[in-house]
N, C-alpha and C. Protein backbone atom coordinates (compact mmCIF):
# COMPACT_ATOMS: atom_id res chain seq x y z
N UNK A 1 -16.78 17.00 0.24
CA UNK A 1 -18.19 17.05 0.50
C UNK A 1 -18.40 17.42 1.96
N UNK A 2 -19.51 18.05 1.85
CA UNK A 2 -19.74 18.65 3.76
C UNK A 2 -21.20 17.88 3.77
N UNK A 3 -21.39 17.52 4.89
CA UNK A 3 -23.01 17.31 5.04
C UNK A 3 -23.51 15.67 4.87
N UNK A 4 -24.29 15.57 5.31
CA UNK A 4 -25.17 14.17 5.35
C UNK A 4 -25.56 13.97 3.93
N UNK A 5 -26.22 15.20 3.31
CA UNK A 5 -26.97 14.80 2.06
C UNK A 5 -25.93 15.41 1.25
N UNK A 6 -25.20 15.74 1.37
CA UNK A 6 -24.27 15.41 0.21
C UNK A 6 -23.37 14.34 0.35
N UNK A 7 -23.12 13.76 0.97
CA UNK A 7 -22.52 12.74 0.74
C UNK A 7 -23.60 11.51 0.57
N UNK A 8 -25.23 11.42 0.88
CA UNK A 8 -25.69 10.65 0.50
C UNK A 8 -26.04 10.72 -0.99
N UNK A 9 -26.12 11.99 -1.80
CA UNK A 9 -26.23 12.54 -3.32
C UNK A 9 -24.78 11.82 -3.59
N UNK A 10 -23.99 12.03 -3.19
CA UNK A 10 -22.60 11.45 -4.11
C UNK A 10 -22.87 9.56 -4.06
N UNK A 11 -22.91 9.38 -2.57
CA UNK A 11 -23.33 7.33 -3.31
C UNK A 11 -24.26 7.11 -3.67
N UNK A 12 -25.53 7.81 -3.91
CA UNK A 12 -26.42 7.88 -4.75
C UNK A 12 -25.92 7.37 -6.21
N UNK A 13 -25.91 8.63 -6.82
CA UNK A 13 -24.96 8.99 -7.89
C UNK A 13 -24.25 7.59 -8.06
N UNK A 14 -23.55 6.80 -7.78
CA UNK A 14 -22.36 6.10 -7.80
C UNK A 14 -22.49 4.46 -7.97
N UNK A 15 -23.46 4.50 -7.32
CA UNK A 15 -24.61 3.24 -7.27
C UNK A 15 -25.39 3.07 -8.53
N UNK A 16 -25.00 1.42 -8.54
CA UNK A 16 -26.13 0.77 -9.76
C UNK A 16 -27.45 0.98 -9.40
N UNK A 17 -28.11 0.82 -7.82
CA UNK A 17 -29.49 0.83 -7.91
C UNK A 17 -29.35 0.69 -6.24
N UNK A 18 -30.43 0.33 -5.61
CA UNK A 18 -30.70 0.00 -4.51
C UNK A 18 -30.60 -1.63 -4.19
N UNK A 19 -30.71 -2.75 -5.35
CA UNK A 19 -30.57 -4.15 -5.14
C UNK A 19 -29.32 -4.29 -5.50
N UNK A 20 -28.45 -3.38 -5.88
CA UNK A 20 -27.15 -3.70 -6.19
C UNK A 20 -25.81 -4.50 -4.96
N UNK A 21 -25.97 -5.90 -5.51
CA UNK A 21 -25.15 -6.78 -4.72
C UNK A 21 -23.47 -6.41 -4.56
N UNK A 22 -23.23 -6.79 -3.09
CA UNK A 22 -21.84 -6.33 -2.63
C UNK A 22 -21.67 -6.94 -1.08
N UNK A 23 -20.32 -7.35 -0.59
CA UNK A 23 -20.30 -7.37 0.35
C UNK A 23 -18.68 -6.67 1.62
N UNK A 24 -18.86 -6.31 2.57
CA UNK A 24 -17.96 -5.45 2.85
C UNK A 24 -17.39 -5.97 4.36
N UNK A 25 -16.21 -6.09 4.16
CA UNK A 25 -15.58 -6.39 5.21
C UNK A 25 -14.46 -5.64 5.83
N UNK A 26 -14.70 -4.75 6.90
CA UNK A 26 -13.68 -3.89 8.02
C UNK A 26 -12.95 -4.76 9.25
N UNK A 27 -11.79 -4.05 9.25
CA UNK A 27 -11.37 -4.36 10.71
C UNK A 27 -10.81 -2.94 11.36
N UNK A 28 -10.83 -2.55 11.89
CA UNK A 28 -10.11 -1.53 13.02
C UNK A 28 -8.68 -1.68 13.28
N UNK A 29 -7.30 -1.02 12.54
CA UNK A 29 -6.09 -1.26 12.57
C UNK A 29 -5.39 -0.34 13.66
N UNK A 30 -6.52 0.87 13.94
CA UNK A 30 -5.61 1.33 14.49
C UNK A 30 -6.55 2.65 15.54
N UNK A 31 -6.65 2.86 16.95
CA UNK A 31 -7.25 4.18 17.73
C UNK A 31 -6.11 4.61 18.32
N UNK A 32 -6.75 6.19 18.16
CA UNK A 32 -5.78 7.19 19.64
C UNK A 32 -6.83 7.42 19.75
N UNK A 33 -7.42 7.45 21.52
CA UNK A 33 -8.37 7.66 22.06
C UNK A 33 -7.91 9.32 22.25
N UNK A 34 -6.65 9.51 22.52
CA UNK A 34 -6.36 11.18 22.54
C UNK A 34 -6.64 11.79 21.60
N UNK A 35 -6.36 11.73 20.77
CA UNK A 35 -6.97 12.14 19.39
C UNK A 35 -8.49 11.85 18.72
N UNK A 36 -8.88 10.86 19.79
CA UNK A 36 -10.18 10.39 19.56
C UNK A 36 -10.13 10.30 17.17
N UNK A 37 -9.74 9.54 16.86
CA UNK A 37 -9.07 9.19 15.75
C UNK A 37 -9.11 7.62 15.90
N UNK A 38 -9.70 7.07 14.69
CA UNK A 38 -9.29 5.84 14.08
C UNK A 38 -9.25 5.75 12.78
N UNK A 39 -8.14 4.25 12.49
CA UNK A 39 -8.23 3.77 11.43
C UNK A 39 -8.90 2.45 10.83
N UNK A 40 -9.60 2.46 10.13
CA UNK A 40 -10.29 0.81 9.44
C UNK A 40 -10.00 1.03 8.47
N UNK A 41 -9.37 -0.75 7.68
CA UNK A 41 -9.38 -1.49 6.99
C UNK A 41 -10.58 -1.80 5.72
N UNK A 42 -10.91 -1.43 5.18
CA UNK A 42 -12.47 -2.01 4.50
C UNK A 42 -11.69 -2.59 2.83
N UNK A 43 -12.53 -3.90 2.59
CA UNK A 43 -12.58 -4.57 1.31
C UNK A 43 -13.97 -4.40 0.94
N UNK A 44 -14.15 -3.96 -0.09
CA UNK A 44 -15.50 -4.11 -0.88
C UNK A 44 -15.51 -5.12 -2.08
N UNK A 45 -16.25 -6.13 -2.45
CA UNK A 45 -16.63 -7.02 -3.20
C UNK A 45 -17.97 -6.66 -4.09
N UNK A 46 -18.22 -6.35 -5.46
CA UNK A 46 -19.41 -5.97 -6.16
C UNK A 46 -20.03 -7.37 -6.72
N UNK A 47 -20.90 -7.78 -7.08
CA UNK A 47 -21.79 -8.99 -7.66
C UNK A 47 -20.82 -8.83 -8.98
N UNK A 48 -20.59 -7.67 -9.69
CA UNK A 48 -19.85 -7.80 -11.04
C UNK A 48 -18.62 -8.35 -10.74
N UNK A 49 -18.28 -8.66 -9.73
CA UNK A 49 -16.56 -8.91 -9.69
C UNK A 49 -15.15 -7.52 -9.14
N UNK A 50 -15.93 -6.44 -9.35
CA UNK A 50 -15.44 -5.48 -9.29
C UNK A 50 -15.02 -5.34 -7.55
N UNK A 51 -13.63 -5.14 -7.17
CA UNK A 51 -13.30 -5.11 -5.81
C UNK A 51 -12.55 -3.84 -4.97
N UNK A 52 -12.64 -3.59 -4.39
CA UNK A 52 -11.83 -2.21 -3.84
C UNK A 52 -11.38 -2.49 -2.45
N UNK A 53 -10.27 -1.80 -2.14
CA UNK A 53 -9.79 -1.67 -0.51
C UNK A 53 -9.68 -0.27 0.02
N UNK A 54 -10.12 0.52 0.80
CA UNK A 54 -10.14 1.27 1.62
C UNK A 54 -9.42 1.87 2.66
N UNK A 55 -9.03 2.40 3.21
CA UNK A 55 -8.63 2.92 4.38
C UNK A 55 -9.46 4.40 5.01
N UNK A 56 -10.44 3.81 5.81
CA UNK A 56 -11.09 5.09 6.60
C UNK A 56 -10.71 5.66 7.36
N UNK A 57 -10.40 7.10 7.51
CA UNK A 57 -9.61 7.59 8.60
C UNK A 57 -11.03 8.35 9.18
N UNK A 58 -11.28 8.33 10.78
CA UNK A 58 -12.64 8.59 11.44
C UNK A 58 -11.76 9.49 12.48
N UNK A 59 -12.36 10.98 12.17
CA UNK A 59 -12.41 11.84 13.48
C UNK A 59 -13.66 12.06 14.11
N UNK A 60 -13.60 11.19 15.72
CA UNK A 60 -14.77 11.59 16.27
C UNK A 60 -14.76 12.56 17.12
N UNK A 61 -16.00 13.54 17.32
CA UNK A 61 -16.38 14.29 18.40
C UNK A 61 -16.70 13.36 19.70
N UNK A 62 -16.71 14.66 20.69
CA UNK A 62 -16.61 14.29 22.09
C UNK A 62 -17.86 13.45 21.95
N UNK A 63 -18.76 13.42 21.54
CA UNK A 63 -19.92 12.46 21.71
C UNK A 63 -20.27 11.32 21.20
N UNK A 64 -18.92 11.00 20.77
CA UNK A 64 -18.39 10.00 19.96
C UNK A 64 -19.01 9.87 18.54
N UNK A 65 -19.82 10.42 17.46
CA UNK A 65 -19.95 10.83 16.58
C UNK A 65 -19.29 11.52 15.42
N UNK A 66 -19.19 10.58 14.22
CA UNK A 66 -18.17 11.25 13.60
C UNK A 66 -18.38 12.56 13.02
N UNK A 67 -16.61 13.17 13.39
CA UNK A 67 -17.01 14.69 12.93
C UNK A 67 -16.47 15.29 11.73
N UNK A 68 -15.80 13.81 11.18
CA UNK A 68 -14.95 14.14 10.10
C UNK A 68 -14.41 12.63 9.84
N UNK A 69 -14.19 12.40 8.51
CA UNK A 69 -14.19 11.17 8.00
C UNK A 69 -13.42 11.45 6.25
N UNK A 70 -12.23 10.66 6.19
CA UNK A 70 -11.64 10.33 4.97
C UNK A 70 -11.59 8.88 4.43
N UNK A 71 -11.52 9.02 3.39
CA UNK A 71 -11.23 7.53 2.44
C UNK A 71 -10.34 8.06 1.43
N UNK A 72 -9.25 6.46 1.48
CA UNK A 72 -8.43 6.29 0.55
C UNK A 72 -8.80 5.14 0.00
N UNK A 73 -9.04 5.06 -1.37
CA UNK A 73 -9.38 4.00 -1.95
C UNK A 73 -8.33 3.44 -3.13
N UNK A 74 -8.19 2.54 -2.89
CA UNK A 74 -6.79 1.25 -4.12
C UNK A 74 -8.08 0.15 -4.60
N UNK A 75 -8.08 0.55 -5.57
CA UNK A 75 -8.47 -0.78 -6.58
C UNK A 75 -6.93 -1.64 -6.82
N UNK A 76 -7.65 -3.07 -6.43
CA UNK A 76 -6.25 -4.01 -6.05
C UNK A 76 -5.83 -4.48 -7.41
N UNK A 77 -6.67 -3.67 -8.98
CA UNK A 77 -6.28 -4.16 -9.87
C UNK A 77 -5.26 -3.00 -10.88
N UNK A 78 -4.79 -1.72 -9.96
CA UNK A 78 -4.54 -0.51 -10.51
C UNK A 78 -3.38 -0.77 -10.56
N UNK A 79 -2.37 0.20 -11.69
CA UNK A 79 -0.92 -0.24 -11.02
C UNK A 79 -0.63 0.57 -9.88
N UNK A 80 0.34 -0.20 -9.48
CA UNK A 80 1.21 0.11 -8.42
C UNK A 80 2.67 1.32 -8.43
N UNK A 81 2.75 1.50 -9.60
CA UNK A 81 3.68 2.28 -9.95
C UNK A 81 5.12 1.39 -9.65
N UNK A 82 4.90 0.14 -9.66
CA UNK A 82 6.29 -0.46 -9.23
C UNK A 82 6.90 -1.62 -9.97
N UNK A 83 6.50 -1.33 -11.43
CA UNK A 83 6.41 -2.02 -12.43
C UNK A 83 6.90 -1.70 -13.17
């Protein structure tokens, strides 16, 4: 996805509603200020029970604004392939 509104059309899309309960917790594992590059941590929690973990990878521009942004997402209930 490129763009503001497309990526707000995709969690649109993705979302139960606008009252849809959840709560989200990040930490910051990892910056290169040379690279102006970080990594966070994120857990998501849904009201259904439904849970996910994250890894955001954030490229910022010189104005510290992100200029590029990935997610890896593991549902902690998927296999692991190590089974």
């Amino acid at each position: 996805m490129h763009g503001a509104e497309a990526l707000a059309r995709f969690w649109e899309s993705e979302r139960e509603g606008p009252e849809e309960e959840f709560t989200l917790r990040s930490e910051v594992v990892a910056v290169d200020p040379a690279a102006r590059t970080a990594v966070v941590r994120v857990e998501v929690a849904y009201g259904d029970g439904e849970r996910w973990r994250d890894l955001w990878v954030l490229h910022l521009a010189p104005d510290g604004r992100c200029r590029a942004f990935e997610e890896w997402p593991f549902s902690p209930d998927q296999p692991d392939g190590h089974g």
